[in-house]
C-alpha atoms as a PDB file:
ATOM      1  CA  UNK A   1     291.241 105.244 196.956  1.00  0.00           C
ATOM      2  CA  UNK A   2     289.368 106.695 199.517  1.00  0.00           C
ATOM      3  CA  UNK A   3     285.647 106.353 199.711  1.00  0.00           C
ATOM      4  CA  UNK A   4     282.970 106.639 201.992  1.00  0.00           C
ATOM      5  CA  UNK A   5     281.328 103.823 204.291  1.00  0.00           C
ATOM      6  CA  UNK A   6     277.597 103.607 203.405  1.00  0.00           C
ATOM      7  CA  UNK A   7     274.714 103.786 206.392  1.00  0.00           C
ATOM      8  CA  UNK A   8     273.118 100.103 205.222  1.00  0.00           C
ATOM      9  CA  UNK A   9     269.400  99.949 205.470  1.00  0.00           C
ATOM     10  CA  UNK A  10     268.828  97.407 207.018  1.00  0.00           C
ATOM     11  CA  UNK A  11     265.683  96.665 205.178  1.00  0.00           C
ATOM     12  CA  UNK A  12     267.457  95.544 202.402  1.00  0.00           C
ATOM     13  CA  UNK A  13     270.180  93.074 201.459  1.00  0.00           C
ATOM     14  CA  UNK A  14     274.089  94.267 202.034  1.00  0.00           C
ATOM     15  CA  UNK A  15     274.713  93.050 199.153  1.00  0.00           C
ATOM     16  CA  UNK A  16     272.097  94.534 197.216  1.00  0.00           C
ATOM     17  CA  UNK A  17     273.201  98.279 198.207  1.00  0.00           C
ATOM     18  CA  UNK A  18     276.937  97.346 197.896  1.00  0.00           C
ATOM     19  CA  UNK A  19     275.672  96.214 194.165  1.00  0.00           C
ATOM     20  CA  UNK A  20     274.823  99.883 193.815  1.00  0.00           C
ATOM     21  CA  UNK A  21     277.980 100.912 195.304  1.00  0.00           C
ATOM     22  CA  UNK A  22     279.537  99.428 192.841  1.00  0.00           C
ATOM     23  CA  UNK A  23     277.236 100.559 189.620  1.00  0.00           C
ATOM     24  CA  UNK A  24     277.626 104.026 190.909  1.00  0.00           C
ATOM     25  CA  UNK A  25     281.315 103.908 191.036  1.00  0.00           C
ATOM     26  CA  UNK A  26     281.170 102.580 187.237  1.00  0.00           C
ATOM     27  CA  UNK A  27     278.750 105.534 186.196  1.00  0.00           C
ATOM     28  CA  UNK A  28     280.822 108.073 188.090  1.00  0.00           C
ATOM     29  CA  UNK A  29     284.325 105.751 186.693  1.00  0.00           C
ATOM     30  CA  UNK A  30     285.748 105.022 190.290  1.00  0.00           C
ATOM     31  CA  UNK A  31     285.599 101.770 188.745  1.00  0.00           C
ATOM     32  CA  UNK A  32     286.650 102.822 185.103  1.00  0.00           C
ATOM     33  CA  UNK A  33     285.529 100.116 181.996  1.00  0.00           C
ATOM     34  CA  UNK A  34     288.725  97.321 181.353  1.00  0.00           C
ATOM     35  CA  UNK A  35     290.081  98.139 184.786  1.00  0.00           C
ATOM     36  CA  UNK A  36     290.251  95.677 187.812  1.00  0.00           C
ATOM     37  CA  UNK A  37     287.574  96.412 190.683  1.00  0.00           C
ATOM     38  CA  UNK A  38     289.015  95.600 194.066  1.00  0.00           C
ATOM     39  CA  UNK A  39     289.647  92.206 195.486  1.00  0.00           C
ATOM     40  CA  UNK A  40     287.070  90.774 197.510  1.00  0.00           C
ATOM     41  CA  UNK A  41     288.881  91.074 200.665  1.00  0.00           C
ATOM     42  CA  UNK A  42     290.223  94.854 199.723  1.00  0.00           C
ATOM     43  CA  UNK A  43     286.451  96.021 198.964  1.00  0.00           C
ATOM     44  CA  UNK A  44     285.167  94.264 202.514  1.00  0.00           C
ATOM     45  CA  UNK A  45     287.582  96.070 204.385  1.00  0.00           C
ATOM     46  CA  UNK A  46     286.474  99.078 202.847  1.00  0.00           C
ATOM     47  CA  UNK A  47     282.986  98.843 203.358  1.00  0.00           C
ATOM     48  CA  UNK A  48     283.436  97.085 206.550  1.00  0.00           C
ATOM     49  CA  UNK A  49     281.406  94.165 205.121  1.00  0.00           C
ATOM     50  CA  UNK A  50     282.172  89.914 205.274  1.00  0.00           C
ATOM     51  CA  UNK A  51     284.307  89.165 202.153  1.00  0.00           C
ATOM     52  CA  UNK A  52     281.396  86.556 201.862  1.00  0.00           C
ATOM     53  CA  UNK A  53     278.934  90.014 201.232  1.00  0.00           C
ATOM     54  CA  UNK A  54     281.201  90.884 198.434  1.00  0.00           C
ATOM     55  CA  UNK A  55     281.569  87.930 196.649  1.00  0.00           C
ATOM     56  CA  UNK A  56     277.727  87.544 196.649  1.00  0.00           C
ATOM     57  CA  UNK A  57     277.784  91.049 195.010  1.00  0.00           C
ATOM     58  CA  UNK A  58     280.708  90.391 192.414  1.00  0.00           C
ATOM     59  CA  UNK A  59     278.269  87.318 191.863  1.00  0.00           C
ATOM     60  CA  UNK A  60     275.073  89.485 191.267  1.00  0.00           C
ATOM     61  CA  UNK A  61     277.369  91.539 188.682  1.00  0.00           C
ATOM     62  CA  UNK A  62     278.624  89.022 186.431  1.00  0.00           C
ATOM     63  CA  UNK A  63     277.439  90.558 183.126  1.00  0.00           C
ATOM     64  CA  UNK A  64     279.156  93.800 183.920  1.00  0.00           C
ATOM     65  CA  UNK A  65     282.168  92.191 184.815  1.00  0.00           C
ATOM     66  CA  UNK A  66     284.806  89.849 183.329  1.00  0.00           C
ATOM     67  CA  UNK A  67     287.547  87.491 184.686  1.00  0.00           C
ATOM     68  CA  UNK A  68     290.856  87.964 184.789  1.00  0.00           C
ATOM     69  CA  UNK A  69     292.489  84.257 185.467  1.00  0.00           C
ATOM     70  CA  UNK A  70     294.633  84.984 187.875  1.00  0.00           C
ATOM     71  CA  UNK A  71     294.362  88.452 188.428  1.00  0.00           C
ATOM     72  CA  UNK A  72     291.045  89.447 189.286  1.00  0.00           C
ATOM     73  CA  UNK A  73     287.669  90.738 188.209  1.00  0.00           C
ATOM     74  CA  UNK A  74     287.047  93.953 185.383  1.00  0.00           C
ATOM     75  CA  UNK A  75     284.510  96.303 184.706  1.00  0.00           C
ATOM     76  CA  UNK A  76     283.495  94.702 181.086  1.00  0.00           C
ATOM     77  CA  UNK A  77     284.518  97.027 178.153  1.00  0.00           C
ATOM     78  CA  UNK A  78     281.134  98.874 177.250  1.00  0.00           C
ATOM     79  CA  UNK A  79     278.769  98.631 180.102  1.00  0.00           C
ATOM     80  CA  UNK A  80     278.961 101.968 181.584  1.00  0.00           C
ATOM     81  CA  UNK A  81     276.706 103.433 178.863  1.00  0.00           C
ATOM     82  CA  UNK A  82     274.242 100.562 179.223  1.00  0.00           C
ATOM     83  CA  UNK A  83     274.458 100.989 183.106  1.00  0.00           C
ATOM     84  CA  UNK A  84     273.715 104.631 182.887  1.00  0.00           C
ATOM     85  CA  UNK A  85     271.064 103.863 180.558  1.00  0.00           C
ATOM     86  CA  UNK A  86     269.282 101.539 183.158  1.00  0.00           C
ATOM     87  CA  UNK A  87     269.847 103.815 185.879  1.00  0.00           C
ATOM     88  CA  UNK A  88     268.561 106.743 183.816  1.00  0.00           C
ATOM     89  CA  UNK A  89     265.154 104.725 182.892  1.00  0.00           C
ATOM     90  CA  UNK A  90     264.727 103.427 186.629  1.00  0.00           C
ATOM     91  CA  UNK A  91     265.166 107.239 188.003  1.00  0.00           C
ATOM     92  CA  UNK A  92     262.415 109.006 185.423  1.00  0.00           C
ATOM     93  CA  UNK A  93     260.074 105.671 186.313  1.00  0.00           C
ATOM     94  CA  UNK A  94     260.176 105.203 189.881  1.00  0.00           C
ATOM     95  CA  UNK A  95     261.781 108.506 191.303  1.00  0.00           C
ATOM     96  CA  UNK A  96     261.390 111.420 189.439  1.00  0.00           C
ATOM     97  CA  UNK A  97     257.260 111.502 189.421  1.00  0.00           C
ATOM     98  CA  UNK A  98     257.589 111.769 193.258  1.00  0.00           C
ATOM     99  CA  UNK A  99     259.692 114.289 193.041  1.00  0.00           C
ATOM    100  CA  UNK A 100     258.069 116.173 190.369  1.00  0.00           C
ATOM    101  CA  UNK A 101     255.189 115.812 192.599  1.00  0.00           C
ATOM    102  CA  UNK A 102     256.650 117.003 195.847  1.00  0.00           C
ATOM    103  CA  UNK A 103     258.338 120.492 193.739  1.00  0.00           C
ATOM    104  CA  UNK A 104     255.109 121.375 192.305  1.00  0.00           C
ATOM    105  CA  UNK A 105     253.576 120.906 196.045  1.00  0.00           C
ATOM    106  CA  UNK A 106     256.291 123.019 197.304  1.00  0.00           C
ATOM    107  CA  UNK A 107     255.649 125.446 194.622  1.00  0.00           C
ATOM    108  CA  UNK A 108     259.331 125.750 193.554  1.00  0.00           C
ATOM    109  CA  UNK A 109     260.173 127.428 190.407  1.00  0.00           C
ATOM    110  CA  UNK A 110     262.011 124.272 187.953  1.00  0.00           C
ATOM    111  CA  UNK A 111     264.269 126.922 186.916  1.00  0.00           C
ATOM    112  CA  UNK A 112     265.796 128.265 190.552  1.00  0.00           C
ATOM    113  CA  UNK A 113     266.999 124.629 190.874  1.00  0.00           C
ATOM    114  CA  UNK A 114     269.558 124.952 188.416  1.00  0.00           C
ATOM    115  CA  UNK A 115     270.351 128.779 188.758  1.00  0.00           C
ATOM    116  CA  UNK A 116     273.700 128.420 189.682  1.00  0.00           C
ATOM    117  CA  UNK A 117     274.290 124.616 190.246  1.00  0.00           C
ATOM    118  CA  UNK A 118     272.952 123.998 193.812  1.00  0.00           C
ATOM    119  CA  UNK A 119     269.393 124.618 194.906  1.00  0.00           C
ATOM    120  CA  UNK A 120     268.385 127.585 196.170  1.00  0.00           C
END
């Protein structure tokens, strides 16, 4: 699996952002429910990050995750609906009246956003 190394802000916890690395890739089923998520040292060596990064991460995620004794960590049957609910909520709350905002400023039509599936 090939994906791509994240520019960290450095503002922010690693940790935090690989966090949302990692809900992405449930949302978008990189990381698909009842299916192992990488070992801590495979997923450091992807994102060129300490294993001890991960492991904080994998920490930070415990609800939406479930051991395997023995064979690793899983993306808990079920959560990728409440994840995208979350994610949904946080984006109409904190990002989309900004944006809303800045497209009325701009004076862009709502509807030549979507025309053909890529903005115009």
């Amino acid at each position: 699996m090939t994906q791509r190394v994240p520019t960290w802000d450095e503002d922010r916890p690693i940790y935090r952002q690989l966090m949302e690395e990692l809900i992405a890739g449930i949302i978008d089923r990189t990381y698909p429910e009842g299916e192992l998520l990488p070992s801590v040292r495979q997923l450091a060596e992807q994102f060129l990050v300490n294993p001890l990064t991960v492991a904080r991460a994998y920490r930070e995620l415990g609800e939406l995750t479930e051991t395997r004794r023995g064979i690793g960590l899983a993306v808990r049957e079920g959560v990728r609906e409440a994840v995208l609910q979350q994610e949904r909520q946080q984006f109409l709350q904190d990002e989309w009246p900004a944006l809303r905002d800045r497209i009325k400023r701009l004076e862009i039509d709502p509807t030549e956003l979507f025309e053909d599936g890529t903005p115009q």
